[in-house]
PDB file of N, CA and C in Angstrom:
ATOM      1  N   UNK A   1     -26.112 -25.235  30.257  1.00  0.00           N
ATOM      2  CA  UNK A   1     -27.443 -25.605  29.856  1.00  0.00           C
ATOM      3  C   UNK A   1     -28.191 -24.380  29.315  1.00  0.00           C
ATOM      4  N   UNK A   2     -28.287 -23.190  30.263  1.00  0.00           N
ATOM      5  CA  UNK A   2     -28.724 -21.990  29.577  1.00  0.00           C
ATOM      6  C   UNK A   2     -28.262 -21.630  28.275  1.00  0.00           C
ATOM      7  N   UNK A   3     -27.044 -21.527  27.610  1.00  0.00           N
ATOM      8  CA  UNK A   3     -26.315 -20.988  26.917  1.00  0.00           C
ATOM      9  C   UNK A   3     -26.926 -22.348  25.703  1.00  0.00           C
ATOM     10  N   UNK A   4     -27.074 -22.696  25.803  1.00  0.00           N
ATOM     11  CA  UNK A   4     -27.578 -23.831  24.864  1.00  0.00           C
ATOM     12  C   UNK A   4     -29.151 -23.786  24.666  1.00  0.00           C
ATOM     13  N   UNK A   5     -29.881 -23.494  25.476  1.00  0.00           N
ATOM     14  CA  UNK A   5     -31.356 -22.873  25.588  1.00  0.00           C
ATOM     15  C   UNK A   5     -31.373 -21.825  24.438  1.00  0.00           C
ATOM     16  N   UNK A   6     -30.475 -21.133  24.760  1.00  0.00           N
ATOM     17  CA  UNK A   6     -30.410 -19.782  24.220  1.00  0.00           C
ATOM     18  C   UNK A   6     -30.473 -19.605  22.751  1.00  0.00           C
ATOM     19  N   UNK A   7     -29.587 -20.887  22.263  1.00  0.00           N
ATOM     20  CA  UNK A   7     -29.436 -20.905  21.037  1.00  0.00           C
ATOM     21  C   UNK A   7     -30.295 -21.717  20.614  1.00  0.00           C
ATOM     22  N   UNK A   8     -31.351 -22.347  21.069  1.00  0.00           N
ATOM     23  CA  UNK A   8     -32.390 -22.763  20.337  1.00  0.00           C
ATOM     24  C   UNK A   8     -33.969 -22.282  20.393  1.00  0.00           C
ATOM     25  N   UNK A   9     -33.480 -20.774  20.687  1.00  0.00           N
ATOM     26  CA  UNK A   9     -34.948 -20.250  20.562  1.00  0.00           C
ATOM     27  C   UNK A   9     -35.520 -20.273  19.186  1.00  0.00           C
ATOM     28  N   UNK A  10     -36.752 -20.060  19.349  1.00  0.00           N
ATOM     29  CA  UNK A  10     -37.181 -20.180  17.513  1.00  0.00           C
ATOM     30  C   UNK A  10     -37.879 -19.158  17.230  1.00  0.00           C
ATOM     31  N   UNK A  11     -37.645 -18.758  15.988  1.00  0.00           N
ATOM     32  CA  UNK A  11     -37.887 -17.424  15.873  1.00  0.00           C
ATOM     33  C   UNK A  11     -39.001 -17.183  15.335  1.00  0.00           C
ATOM     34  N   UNK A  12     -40.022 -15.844  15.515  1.00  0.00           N
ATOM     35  CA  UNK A  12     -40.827 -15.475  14.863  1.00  0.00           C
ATOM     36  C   UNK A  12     -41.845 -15.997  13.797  1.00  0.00           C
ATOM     37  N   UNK A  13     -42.697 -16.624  14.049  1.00  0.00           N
ATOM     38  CA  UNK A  13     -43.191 -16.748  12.834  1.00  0.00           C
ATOM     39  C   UNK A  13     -43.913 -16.117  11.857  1.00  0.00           C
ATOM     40  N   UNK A  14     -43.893 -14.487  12.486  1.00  0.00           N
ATOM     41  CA  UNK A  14     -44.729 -13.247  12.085  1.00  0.00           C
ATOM     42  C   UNK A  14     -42.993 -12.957  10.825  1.00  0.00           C
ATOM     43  N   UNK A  15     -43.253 -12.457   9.670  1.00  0.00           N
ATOM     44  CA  UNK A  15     -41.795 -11.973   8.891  1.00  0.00           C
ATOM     45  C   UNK A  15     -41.838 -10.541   9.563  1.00  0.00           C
ATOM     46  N   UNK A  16     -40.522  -9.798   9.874  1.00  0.00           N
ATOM     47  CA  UNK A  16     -40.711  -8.491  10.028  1.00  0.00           C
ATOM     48  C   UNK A  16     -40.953  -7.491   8.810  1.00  0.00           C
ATOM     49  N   UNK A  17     -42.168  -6.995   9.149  1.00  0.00           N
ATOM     50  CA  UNK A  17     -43.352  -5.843   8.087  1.00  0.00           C
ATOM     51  C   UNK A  17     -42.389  -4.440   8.372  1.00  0.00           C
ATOM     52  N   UNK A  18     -41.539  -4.545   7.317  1.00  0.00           N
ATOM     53  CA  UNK A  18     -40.351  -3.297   7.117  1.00  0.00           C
ATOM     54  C   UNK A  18     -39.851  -3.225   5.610  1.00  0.00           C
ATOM     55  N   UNK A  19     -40.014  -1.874   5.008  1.00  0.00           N
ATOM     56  CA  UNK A  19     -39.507  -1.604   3.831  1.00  0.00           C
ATOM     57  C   UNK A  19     -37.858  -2.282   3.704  1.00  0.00           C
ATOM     58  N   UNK A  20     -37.792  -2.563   2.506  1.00  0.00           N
ATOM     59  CA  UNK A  20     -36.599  -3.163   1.965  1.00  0.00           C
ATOM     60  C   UNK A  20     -35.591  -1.867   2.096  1.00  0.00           C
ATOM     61  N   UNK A  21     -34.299  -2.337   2.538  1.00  0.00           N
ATOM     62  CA  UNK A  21     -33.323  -1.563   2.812  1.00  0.00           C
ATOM     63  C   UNK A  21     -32.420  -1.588   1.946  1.00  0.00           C
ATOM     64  N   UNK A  22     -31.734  -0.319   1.108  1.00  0.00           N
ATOM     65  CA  UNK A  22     -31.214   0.106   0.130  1.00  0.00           C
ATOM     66  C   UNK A  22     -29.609   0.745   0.317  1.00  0.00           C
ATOM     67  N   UNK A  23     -28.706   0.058  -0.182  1.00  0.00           N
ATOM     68  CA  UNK A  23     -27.474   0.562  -0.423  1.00  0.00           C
ATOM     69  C   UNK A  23     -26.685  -0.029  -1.381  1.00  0.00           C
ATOM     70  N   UNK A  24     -25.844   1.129  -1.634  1.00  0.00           N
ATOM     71  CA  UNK A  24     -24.918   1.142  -2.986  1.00  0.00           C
ATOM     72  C   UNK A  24     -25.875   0.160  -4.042  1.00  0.00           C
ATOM     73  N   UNK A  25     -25.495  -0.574  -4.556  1.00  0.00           N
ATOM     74  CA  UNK A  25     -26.118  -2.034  -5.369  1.00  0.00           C
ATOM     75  C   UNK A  25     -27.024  -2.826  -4.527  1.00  0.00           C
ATOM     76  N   UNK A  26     -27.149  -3.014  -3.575  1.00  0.00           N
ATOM     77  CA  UNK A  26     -27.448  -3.771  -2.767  1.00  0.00           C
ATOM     78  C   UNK A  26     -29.071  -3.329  -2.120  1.00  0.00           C
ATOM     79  N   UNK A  27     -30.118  -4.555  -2.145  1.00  0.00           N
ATOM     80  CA  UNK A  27     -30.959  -4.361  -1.189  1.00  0.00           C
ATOM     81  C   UNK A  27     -31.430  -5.363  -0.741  1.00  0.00           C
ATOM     82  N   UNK A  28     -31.781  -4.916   1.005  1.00  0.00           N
ATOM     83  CA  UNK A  28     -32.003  -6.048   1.709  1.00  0.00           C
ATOM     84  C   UNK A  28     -33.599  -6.006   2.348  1.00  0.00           C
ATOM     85  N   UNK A  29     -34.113  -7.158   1.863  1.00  0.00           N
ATOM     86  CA  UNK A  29     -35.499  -7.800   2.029  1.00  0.00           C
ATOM     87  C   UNK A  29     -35.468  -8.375   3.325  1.00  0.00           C
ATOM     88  N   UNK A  30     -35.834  -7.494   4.299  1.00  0.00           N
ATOM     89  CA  UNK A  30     -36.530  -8.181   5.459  1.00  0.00           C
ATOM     90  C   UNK A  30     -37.859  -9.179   5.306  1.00  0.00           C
ATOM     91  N   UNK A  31     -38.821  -8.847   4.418  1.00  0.00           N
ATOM     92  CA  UNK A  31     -39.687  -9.964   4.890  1.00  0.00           C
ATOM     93  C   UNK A  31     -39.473 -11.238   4.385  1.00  0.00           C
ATOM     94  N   UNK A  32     -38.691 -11.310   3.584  1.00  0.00           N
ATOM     95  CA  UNK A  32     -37.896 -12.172   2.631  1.00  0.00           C
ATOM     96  C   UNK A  32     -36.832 -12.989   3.327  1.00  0.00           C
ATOM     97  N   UNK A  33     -36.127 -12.047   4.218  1.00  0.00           N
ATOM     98  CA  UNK A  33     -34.946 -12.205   4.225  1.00  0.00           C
ATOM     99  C   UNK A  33     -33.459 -12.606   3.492  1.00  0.00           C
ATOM    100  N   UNK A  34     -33.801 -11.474   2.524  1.00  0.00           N
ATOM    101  CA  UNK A  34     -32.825 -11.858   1.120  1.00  0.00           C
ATOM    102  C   UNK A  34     -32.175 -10.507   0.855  1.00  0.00           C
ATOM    103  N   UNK A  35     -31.247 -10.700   0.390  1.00  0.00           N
ATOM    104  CA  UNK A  35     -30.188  -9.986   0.387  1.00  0.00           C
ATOM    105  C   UNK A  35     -30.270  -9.954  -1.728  1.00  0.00           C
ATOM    106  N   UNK A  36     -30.259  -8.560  -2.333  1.00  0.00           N
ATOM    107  CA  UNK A  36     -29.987  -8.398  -3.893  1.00  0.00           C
ATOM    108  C   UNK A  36     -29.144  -7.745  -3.980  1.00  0.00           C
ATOM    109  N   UNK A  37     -28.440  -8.245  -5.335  1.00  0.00           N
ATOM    110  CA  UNK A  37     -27.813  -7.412  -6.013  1.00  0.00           C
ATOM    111  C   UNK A  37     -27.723  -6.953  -7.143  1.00  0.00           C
ATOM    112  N   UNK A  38     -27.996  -5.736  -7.430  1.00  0.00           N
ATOM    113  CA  UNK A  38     -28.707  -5.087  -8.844  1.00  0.00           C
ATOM    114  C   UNK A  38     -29.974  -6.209  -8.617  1.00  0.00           C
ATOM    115  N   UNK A  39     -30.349  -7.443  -9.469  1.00  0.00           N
ATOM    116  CA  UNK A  39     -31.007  -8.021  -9.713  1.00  0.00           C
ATOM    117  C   UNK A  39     -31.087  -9.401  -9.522  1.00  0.00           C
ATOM    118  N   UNK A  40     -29.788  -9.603  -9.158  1.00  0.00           N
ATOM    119  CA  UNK A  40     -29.433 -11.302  -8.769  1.00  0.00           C
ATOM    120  C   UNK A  40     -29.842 -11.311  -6.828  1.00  0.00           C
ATOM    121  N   UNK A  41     -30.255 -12.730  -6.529  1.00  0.00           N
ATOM    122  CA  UNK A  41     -30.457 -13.059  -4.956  1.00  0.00           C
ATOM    123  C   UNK A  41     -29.234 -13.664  -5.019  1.00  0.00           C
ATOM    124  N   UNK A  42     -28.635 -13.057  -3.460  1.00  0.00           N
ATOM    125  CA  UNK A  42     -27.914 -13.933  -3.040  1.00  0.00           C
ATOM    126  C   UNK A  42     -28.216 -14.091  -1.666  1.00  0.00           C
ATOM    127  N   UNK A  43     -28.004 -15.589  -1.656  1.00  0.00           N
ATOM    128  CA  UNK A  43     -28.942 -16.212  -0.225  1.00  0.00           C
ATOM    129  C   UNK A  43     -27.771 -16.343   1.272  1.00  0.00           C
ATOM    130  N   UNK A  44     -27.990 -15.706   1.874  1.00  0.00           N
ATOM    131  CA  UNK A  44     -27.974 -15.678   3.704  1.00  0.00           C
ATOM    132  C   UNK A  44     -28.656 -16.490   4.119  1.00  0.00           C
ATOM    133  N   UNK A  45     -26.896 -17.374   5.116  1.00  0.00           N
ATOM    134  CA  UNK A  45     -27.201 -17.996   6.364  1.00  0.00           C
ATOM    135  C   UNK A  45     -28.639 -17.289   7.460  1.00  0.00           C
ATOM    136  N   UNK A  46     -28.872 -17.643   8.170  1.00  0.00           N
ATOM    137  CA  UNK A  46     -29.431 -17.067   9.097  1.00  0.00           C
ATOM    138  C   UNK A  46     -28.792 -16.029  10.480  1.00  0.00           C
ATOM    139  N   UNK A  47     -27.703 -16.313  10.533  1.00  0.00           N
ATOM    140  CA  UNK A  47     -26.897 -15.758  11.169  1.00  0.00           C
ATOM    141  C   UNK A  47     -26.194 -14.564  10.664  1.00  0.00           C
ATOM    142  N   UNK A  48     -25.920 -14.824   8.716  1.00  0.00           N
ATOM    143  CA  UNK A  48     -25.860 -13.729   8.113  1.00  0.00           C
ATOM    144  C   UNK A  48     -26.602 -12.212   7.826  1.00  0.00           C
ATOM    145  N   UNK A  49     -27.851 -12.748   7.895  1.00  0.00           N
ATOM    146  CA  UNK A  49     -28.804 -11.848   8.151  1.00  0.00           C
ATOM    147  C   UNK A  49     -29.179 -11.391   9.021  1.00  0.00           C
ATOM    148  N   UNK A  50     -28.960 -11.718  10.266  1.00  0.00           N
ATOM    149  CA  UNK A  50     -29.175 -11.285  11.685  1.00  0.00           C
ATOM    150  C   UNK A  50     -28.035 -10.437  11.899  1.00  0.00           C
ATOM    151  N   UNK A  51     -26.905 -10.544  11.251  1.00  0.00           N
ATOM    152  CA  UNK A  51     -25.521  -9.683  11.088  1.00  0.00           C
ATOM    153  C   UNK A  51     -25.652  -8.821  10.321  1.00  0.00           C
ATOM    154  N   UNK A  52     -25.960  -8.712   9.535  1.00  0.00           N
ATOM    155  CA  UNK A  52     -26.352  -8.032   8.388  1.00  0.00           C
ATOM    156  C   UNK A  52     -27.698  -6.498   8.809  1.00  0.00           C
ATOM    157  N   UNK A  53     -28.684  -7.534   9.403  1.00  0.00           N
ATOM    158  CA  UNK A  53     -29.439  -6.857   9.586  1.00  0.00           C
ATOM    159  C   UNK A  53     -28.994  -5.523  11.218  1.00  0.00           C
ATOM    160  N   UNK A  54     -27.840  -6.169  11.851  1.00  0.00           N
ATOM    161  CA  UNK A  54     -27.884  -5.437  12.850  1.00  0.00           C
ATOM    162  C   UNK A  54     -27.162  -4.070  12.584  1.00  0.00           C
ATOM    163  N   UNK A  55     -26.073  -4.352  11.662  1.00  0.00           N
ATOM    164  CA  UNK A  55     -25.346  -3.322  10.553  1.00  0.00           C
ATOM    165  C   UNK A  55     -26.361  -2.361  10.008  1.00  0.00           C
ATOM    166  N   UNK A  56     -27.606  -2.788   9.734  1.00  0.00           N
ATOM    167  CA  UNK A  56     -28.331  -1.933   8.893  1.00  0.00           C
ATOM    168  C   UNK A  56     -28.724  -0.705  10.124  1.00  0.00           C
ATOM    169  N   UNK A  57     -29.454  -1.825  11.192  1.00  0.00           N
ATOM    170  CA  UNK A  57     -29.989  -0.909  12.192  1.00  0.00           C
ATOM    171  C   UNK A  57     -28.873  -0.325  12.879  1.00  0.00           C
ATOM    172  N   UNK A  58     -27.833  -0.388  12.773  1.00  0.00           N
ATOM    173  CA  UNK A  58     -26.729   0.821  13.459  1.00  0.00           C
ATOM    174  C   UNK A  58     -25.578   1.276  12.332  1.00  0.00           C
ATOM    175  N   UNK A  59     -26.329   2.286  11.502  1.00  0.00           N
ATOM    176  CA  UNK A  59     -25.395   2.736  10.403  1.00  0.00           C
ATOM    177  C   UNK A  59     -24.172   3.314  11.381  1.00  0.00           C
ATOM    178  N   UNK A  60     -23.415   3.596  10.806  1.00  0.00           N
ATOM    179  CA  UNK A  60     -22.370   4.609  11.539  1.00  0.00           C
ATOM    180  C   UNK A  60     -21.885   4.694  12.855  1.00  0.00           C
ATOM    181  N   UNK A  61     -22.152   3.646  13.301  1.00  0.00           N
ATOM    182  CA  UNK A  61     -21.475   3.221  14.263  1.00  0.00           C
ATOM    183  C   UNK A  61     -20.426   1.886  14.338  1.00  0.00           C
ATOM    184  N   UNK A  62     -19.705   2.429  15.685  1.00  0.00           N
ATOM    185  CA  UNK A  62     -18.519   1.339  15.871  1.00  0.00           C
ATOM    186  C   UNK A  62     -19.105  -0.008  16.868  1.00  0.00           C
ATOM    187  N   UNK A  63     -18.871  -1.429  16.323  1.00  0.00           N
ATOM    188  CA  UNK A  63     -19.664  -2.116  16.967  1.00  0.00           C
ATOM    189  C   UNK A  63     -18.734  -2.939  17.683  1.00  0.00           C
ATOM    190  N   UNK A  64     -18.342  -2.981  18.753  1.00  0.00           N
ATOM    191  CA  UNK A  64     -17.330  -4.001  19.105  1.00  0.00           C
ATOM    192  C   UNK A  64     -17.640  -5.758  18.999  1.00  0.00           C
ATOM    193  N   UNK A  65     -16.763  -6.424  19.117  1.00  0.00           N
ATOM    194  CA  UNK A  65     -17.025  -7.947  19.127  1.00  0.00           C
ATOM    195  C   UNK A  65     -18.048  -7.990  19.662  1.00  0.00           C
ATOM    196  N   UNK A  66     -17.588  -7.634  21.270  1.00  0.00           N
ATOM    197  CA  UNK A  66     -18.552  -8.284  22.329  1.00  0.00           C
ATOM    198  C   UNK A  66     -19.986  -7.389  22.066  1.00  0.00           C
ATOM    199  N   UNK A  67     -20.230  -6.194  21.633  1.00  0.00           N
ATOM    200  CA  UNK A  67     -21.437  -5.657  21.331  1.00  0.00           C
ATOM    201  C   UNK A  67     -22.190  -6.728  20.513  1.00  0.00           C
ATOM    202  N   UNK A  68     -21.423  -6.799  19.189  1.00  0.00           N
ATOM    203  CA  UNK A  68     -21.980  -7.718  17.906  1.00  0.00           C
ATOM    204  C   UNK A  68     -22.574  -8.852  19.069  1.00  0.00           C
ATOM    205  N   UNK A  69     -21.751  -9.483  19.828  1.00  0.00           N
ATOM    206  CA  UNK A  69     -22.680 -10.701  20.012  1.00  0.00           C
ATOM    207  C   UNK A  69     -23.689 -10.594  20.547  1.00  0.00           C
ATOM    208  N   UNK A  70     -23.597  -9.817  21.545  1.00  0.00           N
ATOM    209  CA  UNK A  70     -24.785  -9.133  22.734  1.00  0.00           C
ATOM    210  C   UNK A  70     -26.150  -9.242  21.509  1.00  0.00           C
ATOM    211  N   UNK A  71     -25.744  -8.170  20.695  1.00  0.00           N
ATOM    212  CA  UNK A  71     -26.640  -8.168  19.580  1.00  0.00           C
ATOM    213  C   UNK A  71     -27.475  -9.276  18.798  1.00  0.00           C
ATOM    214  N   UNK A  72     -26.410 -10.477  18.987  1.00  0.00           N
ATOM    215  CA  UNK A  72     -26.934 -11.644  18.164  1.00  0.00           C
ATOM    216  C   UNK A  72     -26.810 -12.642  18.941  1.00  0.00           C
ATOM    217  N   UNK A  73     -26.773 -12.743  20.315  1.00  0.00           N
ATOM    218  CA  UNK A  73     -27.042 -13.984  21.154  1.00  0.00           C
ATOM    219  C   UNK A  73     -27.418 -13.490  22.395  1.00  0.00           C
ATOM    220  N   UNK A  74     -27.690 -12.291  22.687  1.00  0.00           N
ATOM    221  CA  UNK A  74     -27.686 -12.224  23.876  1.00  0.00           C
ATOM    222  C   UNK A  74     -27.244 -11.454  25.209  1.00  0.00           C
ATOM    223  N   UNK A  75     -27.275 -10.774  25.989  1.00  0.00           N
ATOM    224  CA  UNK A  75     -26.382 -10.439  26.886  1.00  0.00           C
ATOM    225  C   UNK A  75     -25.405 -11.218  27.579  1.00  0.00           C
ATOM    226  N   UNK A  76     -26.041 -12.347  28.122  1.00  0.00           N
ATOM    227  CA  UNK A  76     -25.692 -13.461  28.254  1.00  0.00           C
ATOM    228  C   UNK A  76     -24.617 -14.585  27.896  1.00  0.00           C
ATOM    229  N   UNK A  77     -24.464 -14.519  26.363  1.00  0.00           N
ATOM    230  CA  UNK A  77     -23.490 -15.286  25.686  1.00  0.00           C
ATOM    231  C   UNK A  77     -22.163 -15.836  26.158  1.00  0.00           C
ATOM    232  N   UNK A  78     -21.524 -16.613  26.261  1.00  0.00           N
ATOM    233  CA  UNK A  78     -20.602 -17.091  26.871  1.00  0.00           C
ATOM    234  C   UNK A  78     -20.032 -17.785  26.013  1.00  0.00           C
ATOM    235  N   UNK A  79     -19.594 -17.926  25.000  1.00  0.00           N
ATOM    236  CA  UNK A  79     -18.672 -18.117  23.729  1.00  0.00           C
ATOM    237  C   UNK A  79     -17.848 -17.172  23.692  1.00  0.00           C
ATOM    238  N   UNK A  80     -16.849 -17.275  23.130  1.00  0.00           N
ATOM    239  CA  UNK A  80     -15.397 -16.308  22.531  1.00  0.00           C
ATOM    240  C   UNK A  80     -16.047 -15.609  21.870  1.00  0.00           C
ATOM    241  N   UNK A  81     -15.603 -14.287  21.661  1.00  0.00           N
ATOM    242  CA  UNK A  81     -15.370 -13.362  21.263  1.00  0.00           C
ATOM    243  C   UNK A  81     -14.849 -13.207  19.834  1.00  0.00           C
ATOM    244  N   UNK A  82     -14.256 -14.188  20.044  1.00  0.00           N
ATOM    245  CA  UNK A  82     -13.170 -14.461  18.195  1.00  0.00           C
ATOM    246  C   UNK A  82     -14.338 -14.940  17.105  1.00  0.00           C
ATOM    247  N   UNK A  83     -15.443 -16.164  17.754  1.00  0.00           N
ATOM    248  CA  UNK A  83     -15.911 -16.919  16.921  1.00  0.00           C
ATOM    249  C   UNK A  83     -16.749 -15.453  15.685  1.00  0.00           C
ATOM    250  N   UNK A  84     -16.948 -14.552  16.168  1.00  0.00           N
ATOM    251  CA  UNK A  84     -18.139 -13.376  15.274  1.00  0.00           C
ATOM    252  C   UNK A  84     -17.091 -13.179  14.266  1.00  0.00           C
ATOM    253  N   UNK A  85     -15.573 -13.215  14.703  1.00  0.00           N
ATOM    254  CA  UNK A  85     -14.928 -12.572  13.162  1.00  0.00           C
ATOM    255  C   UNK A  85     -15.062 -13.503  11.794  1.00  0.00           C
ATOM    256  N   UNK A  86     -15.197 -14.750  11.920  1.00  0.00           N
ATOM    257  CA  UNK A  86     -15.603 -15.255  10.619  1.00  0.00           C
ATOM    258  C   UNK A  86     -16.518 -15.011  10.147  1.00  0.00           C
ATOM    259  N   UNK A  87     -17.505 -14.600  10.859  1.00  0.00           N
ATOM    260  CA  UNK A  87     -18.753 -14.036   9.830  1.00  0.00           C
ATOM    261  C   UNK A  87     -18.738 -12.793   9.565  1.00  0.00           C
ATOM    262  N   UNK A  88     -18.439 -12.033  10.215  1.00  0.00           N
ATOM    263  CA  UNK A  88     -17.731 -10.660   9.922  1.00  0.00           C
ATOM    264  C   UNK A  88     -16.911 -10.680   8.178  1.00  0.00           C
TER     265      UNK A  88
END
C-alpha cells in the first residue's frame, strides 16, 4: 500500500527557478522541463527528466541501480532493481 502511495505523490506546482543546463549540443530547461537540441525540443517522459535531471545534479559520478532509484522513488522503493535499466 505504501509503495503505491509513493508513486502517486504529485508534484510541485511551483516549476523549479534554475538556469537552463548546458552540454555538448544539448540544453536542459528545468522550468520547462524540456530537453534541446541545437534548436529542436525533444520531449521527456516525466520519469525521463527526473533521470535526466539527477545525472545533471551528480556530474561525475558513479550512480548505482539501487542509488538511481533511491534518487527517483525513494529510499523506500521496493521494485527491482532491473526495472531503471530501460530508462537508462
Amino acid at each position: 500500500m505504501q509503495a503505491v502511495l509513493r508513486r502517486c505523490t504529485i508534484p510541485s506546482a511551483a516549476p523549479e527557478q534554475r538556469e537552463p543546463y548546458s552540454f555538448g549540443r544539448f540544453r536542459l530547461h528545468f522550468q520547462s522541463r524540456m530537453l534541446q537540441q541545437d534548436d529542436c525540443p525533444i520531449t521527456l517522459s516525466g520519469s525521463e527528466f527526473a533521470l535526466l535531471k539527477i545525472f545533471v545534479n551528480n556530474p561525475m559520478r558513479t550512480l548505482t541501480r539501487e542509488r538511481l532509484l533511491e534518487l527517483l522513488h525513494g529510499p523506500e522503493y521496493d521494485g527491482t532493481d532491473r526495472g531503471i535499466d530501460v530508462q537508462v
